[in-house]
C-alpha atoms as a PDB file:
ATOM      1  CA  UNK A   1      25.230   3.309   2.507  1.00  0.00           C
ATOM      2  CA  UNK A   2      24.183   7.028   1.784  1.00  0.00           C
ATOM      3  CA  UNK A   3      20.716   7.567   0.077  1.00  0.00           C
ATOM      4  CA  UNK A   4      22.815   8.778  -3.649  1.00  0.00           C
ATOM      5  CA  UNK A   5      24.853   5.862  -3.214  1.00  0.00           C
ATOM      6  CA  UNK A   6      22.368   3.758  -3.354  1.00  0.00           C
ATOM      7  CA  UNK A   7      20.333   5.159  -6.172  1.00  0.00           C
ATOM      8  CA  UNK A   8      23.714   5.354  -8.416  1.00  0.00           C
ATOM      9  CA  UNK A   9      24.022   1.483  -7.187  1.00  0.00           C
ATOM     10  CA  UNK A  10      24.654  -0.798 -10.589  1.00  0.00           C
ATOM     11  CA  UNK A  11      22.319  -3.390  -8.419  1.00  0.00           C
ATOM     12  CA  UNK A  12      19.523  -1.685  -9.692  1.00  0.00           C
ATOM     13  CA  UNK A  13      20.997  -2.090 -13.547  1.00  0.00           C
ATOM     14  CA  UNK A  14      21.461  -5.716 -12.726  1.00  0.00           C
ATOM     15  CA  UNK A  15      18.123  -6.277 -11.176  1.00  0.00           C
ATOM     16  CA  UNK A  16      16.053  -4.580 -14.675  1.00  0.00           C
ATOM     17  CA  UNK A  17      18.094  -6.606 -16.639  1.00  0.00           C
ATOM     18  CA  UNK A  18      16.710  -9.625 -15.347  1.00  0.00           C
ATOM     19  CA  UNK A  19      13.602  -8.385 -14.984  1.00  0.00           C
ATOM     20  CA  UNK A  20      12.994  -7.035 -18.171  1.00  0.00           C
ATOM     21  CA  UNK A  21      11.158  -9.396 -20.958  1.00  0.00           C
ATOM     22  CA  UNK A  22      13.456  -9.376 -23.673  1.00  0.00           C
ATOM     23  CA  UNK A  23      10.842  -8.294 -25.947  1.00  0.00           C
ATOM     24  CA  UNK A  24      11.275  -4.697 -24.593  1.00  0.00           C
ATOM     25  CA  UNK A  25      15.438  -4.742 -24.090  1.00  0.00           C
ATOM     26  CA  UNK A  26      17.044  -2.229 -24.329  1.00  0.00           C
ATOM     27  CA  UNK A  27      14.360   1.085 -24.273  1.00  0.00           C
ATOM     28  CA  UNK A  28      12.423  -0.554 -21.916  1.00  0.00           C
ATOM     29  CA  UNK A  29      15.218  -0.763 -19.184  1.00  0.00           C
ATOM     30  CA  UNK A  30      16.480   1.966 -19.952  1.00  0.00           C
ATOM     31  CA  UNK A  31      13.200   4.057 -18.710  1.00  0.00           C
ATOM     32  CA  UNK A  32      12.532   1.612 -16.204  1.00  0.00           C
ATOM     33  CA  UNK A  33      16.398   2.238 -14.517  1.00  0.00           C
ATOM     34  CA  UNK A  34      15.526   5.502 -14.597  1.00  0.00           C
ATOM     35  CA  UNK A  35      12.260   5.696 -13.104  1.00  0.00           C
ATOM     36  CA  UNK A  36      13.238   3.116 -10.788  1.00  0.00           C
ATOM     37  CA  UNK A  37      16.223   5.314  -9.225  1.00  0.00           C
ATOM     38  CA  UNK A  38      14.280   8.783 -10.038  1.00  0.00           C
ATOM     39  CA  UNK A  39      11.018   8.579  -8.752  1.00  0.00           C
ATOM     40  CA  UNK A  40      10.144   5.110  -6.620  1.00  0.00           C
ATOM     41  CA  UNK A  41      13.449   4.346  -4.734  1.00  0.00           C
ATOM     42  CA  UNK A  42      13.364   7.757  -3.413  1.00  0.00           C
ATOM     43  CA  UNK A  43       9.746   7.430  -2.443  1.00  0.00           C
ATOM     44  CA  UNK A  44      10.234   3.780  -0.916  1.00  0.00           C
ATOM     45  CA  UNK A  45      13.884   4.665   0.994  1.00  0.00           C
ATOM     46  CA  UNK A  46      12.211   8.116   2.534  1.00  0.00           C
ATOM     47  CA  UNK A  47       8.959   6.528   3.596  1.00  0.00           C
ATOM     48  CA  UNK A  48       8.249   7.219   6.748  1.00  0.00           C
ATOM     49  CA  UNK A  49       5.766   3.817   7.670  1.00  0.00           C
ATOM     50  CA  UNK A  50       4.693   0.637   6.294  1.00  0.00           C
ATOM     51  CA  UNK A  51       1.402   1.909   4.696  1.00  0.00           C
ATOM     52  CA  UNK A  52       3.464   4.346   2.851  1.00  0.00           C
ATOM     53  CA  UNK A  53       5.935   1.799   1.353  1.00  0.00           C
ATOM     54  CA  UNK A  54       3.106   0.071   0.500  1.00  0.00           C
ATOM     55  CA  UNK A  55       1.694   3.193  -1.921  1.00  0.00           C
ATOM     56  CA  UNK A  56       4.838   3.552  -3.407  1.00  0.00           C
ATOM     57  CA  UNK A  57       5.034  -0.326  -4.225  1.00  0.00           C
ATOM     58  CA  UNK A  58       1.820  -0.162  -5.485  1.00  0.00           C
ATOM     59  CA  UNK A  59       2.071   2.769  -7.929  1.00  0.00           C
ATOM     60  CA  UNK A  60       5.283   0.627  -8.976  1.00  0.00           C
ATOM     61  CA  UNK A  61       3.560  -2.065  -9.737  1.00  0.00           C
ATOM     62  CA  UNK A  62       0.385  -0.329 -11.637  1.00  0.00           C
ATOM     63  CA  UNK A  63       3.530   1.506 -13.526  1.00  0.00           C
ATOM     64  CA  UNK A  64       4.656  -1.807 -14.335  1.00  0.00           C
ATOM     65  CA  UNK A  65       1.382  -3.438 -15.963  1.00  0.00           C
ATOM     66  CA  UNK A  66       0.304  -0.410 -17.621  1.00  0.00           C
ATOM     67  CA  UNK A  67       0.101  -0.984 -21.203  1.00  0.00           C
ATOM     68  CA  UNK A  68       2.568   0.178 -23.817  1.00  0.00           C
ATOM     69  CA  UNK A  69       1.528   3.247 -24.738  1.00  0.00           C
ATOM     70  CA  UNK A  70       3.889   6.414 -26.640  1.00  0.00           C
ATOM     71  CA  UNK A  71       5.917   7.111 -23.397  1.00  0.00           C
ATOM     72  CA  UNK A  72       6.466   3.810 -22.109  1.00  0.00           C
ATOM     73  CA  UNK A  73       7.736   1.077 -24.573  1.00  0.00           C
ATOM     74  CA  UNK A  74       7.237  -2.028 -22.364  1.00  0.00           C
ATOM     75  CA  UNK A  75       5.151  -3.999 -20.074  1.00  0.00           C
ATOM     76  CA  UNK A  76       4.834  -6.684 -17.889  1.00  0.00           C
ATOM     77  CA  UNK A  77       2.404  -9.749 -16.788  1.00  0.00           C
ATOM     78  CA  UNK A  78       1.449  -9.433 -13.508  1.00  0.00           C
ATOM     79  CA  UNK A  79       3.251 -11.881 -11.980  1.00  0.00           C
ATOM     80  CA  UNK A  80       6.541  -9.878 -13.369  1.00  0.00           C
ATOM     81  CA  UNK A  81       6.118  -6.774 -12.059  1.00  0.00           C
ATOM     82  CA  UNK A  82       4.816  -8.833  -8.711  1.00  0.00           C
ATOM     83  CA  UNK A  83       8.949 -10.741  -9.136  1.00  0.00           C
ATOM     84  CA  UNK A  84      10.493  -7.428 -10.209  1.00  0.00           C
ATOM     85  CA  UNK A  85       8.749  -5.248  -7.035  1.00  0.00           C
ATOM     86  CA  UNK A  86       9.903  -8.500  -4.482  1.00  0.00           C
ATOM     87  CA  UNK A  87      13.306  -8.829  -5.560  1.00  0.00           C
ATOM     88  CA  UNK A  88      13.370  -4.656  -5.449  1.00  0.00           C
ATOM     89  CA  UNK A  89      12.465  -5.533  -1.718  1.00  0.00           C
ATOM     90  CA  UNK A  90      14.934  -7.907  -1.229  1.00  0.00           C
ATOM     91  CA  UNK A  91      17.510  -5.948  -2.192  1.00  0.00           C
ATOM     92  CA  UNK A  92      16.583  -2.545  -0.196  1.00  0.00           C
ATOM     93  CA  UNK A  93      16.133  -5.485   2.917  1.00  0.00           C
ATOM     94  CA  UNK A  94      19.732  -5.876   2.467  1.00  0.00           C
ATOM     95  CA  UNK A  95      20.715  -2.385   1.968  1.00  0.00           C
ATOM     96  CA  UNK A  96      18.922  -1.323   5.380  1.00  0.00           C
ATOM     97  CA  UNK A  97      15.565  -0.357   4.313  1.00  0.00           C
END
């Protein structure tokens, strides 16, 4: 599967939707689909090593738990963004990366 295919992939849709607390449906997933695909897919699918897969997860996750602020109407517990990042994972794993 091309890179664009990929990031236009409704898997990623599918995977915020059950991510998301319901609390912060739909504005949150909206912005989250769209950083998701945008900025830290790119990052993770281009990375070159382990150590810089690991950066990009991590930014994702501090993205994730950082509070609700103007810009970004959601958040999530720790242990949701640590779900939402391994199921992200799991599905690149089966995509090839």
């Amino acid at each position: 599967m091309q890179k664009d295919d990929i990031l236009k992939s409704d898997l990623w849709q599918e995977l915020v939707d059950i991510n998301m607390p319901a609390l912060f449906k739909p504005e949150g997933s909206e912005l989250l689909l769209m950083r998701l695909t945008g900025q830290y897919l790119p990052v993770i699918i281009q990375a070159k090593n382990e150590s810089s897969v690991e950066k990009a997860r991590m930014a994702l996750w501090h993205y994730l738990v950082s509070p609700i602020n103007k810009n970004k109407p959601f958040t999530m517990e720790d242990f949701e963004a640590d779900k939402f990042i391994q199921d992200t994972m799991v599905v690149l794993g089966k995509l090839g990366y």
